[in-house]
N, C-alpha and C. Protein backbone atom coordinates (compact mmCIF):
# COMPACT_ATOMS: atom_id res chain seq x y z
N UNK A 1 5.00 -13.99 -10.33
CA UNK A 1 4.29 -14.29 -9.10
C UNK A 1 4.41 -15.80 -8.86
N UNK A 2 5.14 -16.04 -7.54
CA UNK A 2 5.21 -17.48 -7.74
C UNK A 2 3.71 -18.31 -7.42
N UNK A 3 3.48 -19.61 -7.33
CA UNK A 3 2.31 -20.42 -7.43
C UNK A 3 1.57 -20.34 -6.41
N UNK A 4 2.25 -20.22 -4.90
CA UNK A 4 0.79 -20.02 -3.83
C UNK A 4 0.84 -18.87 -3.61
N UNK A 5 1.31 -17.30 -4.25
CA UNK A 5 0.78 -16.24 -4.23
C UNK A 5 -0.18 -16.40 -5.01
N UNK A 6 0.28 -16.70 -6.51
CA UNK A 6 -0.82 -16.84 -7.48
C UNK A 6 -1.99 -17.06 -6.87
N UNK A 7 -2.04 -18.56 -6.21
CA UNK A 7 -3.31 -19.00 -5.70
C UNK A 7 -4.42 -18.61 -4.73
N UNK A 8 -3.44 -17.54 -4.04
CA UNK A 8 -4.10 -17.22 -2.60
C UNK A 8 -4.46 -15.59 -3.37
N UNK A 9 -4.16 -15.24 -4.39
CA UNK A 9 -4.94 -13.92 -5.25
C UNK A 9 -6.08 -14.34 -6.45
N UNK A 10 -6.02 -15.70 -6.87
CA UNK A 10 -6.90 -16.23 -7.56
C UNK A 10 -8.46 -16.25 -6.76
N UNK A 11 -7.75 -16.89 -5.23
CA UNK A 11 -8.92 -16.95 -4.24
C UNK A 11 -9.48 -16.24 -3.74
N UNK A 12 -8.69 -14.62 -3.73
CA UNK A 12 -9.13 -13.50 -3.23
C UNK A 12 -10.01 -12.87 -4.43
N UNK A 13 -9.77 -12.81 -5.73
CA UNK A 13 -10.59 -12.53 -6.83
C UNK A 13 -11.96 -13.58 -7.04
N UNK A 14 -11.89 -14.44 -6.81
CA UNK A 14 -12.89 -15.74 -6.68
C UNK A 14 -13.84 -14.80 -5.79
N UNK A 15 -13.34 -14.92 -4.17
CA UNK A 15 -14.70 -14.68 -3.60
C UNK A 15 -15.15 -13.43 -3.39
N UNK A 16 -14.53 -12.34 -4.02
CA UNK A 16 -14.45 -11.05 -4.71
C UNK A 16 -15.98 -11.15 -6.04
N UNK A 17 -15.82 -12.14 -6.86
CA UNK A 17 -16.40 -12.30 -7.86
C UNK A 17 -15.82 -11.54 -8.65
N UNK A 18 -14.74 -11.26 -9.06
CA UNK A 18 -14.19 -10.39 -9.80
C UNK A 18 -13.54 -11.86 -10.59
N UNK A 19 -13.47 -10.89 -12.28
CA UNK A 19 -13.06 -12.18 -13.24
C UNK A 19 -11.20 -11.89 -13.52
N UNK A 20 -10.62 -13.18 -13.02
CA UNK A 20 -9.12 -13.69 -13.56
C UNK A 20 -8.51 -12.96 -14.59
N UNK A 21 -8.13 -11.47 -14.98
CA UNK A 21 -8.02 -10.40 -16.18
C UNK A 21 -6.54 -10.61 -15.71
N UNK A 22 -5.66 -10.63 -17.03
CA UNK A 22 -4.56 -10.25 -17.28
C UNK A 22 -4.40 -9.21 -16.44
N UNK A 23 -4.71 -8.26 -16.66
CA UNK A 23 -4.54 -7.06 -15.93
C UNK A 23 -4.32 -6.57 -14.73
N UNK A 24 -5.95 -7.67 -13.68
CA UNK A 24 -5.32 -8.05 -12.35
C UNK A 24 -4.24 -8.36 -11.74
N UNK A 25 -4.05 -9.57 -12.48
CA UNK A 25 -2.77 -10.69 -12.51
C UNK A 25 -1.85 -9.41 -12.84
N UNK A 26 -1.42 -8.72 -13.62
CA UNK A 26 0.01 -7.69 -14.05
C UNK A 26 -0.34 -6.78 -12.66
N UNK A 27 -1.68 -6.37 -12.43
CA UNK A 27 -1.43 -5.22 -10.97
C UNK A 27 -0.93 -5.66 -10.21
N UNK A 28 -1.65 -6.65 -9.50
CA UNK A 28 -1.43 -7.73 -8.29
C UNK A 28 -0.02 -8.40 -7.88
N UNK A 29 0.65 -8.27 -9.20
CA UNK A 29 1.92 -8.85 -9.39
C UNK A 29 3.21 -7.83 -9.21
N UNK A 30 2.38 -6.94 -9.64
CA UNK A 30 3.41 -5.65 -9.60
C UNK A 30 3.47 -5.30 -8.16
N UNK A 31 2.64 -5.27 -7.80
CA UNK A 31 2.25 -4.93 -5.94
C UNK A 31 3.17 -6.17 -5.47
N UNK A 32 2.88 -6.97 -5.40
CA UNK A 32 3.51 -7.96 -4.78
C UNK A 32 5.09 -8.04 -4.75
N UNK A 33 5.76 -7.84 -5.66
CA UNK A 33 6.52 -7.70 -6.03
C UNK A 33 7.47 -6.33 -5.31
N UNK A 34 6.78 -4.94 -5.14
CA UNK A 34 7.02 -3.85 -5.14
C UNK A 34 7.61 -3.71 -3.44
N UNK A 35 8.85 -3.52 -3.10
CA UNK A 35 8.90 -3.07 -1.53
C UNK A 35 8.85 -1.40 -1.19
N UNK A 36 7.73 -0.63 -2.26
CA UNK A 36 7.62 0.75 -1.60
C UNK A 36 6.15 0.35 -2.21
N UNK A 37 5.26 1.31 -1.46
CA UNK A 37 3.57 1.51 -1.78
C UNK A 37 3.48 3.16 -3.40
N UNK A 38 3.66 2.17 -4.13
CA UNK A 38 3.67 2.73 -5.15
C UNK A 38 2.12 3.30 -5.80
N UNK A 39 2.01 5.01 -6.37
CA UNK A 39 0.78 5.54 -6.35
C UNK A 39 0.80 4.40 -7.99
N UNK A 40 -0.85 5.42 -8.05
CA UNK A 40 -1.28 4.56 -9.43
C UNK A 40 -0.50 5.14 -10.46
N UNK A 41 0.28 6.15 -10.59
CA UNK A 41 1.03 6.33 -11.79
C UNK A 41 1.99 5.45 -11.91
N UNK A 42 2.87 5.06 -10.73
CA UNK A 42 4.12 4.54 -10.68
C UNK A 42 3.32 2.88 -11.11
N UNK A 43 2.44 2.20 -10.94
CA UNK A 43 1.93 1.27 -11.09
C UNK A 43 1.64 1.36 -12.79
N UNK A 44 1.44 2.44 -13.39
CA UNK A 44 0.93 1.75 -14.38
C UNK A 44 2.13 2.02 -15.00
N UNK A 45 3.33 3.08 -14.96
CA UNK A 45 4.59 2.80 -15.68
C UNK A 45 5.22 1.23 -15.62
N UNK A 46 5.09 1.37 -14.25
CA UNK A 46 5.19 -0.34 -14.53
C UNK A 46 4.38 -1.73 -14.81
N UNK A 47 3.61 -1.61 -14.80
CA UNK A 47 2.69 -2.86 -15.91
C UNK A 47 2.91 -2.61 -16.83
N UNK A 48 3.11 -1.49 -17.34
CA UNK A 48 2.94 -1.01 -19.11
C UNK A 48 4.14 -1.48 -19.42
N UNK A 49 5.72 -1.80 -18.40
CA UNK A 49 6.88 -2.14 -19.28
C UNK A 49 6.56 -3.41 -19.63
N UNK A 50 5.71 -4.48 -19.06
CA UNK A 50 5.76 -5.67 -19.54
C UNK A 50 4.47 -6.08 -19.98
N UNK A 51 3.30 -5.11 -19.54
CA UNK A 51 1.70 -5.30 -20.36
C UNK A 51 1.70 -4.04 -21.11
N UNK A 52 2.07 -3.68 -21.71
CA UNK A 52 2.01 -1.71 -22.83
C UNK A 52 0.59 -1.75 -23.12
N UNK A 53 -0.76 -2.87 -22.97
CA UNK A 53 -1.43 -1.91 -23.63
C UNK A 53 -2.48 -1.53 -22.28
N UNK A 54 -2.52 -1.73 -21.20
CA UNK A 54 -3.06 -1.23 -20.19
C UNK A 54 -3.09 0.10 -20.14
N UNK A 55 -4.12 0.88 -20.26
CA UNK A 55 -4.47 2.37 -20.19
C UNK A 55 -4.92 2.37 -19.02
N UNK A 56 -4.63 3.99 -18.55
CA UNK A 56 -4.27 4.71 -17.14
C UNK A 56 -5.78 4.28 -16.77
N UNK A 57 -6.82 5.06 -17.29
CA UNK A 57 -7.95 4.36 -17.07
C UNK A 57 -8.36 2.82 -16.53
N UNK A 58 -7.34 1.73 -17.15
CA UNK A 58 -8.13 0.58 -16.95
C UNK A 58 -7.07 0.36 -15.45
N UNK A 59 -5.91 0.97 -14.96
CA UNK A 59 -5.07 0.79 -14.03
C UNK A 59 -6.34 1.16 -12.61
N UNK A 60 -6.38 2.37 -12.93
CA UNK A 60 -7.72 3.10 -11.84
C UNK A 60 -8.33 2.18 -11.45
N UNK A 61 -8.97 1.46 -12.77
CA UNK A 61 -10.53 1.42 -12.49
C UNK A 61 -10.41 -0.58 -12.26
N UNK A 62 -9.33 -0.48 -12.60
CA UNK A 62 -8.59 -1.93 -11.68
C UNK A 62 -8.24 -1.70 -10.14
N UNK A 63 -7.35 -1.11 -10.20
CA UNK A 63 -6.95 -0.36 -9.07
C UNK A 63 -8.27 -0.07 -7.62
N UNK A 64 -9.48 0.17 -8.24
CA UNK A 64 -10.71 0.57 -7.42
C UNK A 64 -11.05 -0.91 -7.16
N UNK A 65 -11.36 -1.75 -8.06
CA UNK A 65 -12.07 -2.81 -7.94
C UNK A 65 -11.49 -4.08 -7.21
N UNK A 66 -10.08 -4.08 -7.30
CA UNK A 66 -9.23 -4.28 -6.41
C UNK A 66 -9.22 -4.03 -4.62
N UNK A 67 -9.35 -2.74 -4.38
CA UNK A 67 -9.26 -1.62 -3.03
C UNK A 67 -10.81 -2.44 -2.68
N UNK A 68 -11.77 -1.93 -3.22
CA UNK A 68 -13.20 -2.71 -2.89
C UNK A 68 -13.31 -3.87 -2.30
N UNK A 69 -12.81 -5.10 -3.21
CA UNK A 69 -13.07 -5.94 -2.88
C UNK A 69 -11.85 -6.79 -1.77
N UNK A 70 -11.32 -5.89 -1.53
CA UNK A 70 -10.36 -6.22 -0.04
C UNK A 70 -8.83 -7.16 -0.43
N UNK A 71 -8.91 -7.00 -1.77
CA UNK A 71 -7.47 -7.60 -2.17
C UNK A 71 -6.02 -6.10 -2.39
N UNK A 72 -6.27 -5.38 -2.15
CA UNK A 72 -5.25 -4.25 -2.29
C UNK A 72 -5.61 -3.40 -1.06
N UNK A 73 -4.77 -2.47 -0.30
CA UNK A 73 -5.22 -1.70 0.39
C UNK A 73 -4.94 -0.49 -0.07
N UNK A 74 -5.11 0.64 -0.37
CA UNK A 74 -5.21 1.98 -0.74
C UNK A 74 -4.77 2.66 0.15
N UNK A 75 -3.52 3.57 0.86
CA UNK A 75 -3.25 4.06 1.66
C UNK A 75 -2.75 5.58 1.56
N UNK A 76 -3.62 6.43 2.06
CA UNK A 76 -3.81 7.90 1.63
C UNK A 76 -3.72 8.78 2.94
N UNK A 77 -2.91 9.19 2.71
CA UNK A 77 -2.02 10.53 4.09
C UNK A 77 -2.35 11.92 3.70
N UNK A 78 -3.37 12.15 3.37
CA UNK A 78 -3.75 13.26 3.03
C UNK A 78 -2.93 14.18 2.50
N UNK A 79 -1.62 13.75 2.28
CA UNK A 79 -1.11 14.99 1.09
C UNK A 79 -0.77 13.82 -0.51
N UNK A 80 -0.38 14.58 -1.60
CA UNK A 80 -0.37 13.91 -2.85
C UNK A 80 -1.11 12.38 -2.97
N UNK A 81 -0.64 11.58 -4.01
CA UNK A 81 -1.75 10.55 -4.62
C UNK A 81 -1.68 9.81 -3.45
N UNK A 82 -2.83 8.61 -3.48
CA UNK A 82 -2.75 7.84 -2.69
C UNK A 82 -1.75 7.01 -3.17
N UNK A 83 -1.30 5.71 -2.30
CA UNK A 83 -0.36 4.68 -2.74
C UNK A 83 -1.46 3.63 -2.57
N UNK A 84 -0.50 2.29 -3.01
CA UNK A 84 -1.43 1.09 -2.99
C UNK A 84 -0.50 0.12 -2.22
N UNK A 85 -0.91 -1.12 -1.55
CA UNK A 85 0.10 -2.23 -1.38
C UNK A 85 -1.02 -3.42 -1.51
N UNK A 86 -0.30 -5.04 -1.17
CA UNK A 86 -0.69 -5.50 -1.22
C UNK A 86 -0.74 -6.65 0.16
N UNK A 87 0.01 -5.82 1.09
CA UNK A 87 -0.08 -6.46 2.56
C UNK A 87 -1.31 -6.04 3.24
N UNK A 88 -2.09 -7.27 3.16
CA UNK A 88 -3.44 -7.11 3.68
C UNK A 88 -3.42 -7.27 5.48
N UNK A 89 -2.27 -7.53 5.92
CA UNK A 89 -2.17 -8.02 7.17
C UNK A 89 -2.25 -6.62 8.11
N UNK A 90 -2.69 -6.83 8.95
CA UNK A 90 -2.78 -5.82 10.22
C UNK A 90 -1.47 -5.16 10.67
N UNK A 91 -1.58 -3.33 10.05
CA UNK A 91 -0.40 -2.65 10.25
C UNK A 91 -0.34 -1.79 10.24
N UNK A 92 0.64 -0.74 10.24
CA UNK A 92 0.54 1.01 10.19
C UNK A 92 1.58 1.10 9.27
N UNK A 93 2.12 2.29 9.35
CA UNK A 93 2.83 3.34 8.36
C UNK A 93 3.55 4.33 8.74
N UNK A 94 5.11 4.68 8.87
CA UNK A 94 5.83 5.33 9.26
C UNK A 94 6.09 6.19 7.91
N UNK A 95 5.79 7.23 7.75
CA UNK A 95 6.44 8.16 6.56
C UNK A 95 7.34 9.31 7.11
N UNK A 96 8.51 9.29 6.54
CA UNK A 96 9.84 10.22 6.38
C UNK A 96 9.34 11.55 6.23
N UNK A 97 9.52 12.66 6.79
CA UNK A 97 9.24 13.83 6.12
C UNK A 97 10.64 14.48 5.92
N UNK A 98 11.33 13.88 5.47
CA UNK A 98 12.71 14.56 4.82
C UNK A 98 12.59 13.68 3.02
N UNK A 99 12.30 12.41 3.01
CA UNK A 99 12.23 11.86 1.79
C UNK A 99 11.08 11.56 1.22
N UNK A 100 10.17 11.30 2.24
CA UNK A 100 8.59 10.72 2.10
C UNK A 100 8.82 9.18 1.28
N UNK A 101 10.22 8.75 2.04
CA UNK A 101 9.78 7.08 2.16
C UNK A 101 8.30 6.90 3.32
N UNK A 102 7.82 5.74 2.96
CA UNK A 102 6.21 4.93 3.33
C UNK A 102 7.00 3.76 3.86
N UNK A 103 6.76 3.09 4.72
CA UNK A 103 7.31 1.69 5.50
C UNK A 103 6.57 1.35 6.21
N UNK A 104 6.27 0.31 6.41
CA UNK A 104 5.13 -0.76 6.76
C UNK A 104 5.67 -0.78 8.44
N UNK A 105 5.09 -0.53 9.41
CA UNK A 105 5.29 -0.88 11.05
C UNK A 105 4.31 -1.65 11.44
N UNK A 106 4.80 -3.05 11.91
CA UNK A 106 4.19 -4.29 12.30
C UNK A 106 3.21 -3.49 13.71
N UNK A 107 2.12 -4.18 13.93
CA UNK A 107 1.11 -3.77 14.56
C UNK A 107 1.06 -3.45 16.14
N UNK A 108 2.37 -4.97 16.40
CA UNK A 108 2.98 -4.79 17.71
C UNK A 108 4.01 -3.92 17.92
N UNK A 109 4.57 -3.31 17.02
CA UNK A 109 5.65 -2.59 17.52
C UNK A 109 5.07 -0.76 18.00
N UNK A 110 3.97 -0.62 17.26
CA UNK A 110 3.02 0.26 18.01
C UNK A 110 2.17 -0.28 19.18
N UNK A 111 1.86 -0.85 19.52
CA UNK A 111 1.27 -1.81 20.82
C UNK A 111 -0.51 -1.69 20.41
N UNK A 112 -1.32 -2.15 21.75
CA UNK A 112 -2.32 -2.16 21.79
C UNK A 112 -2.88 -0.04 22.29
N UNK A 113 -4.39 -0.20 21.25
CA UNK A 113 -4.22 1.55 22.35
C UNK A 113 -5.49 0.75 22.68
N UNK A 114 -5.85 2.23 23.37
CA UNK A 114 -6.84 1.64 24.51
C UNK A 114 -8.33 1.92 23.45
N UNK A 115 -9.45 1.30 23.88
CA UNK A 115 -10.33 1.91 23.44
C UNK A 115 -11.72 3.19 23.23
N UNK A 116 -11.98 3.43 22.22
CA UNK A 116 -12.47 4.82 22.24
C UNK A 116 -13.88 4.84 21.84
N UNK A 117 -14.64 6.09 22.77
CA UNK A 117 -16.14 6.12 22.40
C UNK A 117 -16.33 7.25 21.22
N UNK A 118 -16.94 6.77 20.66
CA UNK A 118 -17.35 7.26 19.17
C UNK A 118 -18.78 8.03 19.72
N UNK A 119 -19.65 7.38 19.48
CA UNK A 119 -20.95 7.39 20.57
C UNK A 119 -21.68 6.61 19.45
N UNK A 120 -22.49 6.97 19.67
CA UNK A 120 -23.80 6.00 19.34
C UNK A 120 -23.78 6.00 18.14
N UNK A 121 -24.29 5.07 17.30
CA UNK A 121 -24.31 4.42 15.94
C UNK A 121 -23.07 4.65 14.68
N UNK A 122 -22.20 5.22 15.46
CA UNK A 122 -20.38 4.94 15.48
C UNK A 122 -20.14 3.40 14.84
N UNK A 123 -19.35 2.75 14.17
CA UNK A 123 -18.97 1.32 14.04
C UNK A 123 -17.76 1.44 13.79
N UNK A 124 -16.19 1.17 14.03
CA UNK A 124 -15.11 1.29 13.95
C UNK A 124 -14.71 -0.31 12.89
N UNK A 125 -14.40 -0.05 11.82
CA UNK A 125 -14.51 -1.27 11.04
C UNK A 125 -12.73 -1.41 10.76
N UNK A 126 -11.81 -0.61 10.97
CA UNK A 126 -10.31 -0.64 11.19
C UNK A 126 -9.82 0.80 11.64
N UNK A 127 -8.55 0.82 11.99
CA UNK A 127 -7.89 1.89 11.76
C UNK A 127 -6.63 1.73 11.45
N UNK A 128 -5.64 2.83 11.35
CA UNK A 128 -4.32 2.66 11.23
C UNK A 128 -3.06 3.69 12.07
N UNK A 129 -2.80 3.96 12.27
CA UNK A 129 -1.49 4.88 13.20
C UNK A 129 -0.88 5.10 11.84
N UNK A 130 -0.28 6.70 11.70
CA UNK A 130 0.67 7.11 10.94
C UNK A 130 1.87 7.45 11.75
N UNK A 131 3.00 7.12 11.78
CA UNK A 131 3.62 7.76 12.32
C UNK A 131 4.67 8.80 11.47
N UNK A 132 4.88 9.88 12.07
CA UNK A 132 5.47 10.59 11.06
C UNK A 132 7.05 10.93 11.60
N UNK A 133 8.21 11.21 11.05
CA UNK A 133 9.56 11.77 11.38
C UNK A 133 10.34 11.53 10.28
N UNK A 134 11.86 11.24 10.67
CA UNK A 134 12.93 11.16 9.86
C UNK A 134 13.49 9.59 10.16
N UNK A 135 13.56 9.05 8.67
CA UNK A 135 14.12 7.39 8.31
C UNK A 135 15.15 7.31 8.94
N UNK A 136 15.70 6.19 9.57
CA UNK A 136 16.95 6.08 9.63
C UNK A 136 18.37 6.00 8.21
N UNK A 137 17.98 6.64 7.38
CA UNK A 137 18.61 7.04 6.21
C UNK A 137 18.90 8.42 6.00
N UNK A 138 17.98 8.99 6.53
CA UNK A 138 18.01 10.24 6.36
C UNK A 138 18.68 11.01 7.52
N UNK A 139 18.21 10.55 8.79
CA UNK A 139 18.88 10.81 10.15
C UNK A 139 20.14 10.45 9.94
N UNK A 140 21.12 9.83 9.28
CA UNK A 140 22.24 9.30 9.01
C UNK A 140 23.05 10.69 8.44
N UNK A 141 22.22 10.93 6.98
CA UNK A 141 22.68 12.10 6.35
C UNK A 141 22.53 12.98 7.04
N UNK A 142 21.91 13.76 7.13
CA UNK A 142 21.73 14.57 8.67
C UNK A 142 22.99 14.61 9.24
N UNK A 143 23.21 13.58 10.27
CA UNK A 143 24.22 14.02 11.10
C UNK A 143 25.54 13.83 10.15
N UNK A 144 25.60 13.27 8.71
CA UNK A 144 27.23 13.28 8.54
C UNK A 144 27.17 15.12 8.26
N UNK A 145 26.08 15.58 7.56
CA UNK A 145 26.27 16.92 7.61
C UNK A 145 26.88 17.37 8.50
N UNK A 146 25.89 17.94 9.76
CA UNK A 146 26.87 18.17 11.08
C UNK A 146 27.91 17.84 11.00
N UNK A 147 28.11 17.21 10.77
CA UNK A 147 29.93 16.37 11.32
C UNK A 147 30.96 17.21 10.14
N UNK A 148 30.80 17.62 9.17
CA UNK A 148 31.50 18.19 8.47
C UNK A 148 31.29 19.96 8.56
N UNK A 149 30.39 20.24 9.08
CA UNK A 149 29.87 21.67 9.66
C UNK A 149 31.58 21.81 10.67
């Protein structure tokens, strides 16, 4: 993790009140690091290649305390585990249903929607857009099929 990630996750654990753990530092790092939203299994195979003694348990229950305190986001599509990332910035989520690649879609490229009544004692504290189809990887394969049909 280079030095002003380091710093700007030191600061997020600071006013978190959460204490500076190896462990953080190996999650946080692994996320950072990671360009797919990897569930908590795939997270702890990987801390464990370079921290081994982190148990699945302490990944979770890192993993939670993390999601809580607004340094990880937890992102769950209602089918299999949730995933995790560590782009806290304002965004959505395009998932593949031919591969179930996850990809991050900048906020503007879905636009503004309009707004909605909940009704009364409603509070809308975020949301997110899923969008769902086929990657441009997969749409690729796809049609070389065809083409040899």
């Amino acid at each position: 993790m280079d030095t002003k990630i380091r710093q700007k996750v030191e600061s997020h654990l600071r006013e978190a009140e959460l204490k500076l753990t190896p462990q953080r530092f190996a999650i946080l790092d692994f996320l950072v690091g990671s360009d797919v939203h990897p569930t908590a299994e795939q997270i702890s195979e990987g801390v464990n290649r370079r921290f081994p003694r982190a148990s699945r348990a302490t990944i979770y229950n890192t993993l939670k305390a993390l999601r809580d305190a607004g340094v990880v986001q937890e992102v769950y599509l209602g089918e299999g585990a949730a995933r995790y990332e560590a782009n806290l910035a304002p965004h959505h989520h395009f998932v593949c249903r031919a591969c179930g690649k996850l990809e991050d879609v900048s906020s503007e490229a879905v636009g503004a929607l309009p707004p909605c009544e909940l009704g009364a004692g409603y509070a809308v504290e975020t949301f997110e857009v899923v969008l769902r189809g086929v990657c441009a990887a997969c749409a690729a394969k796809r049609e070389r099929r065809k083409r040899r049909r």
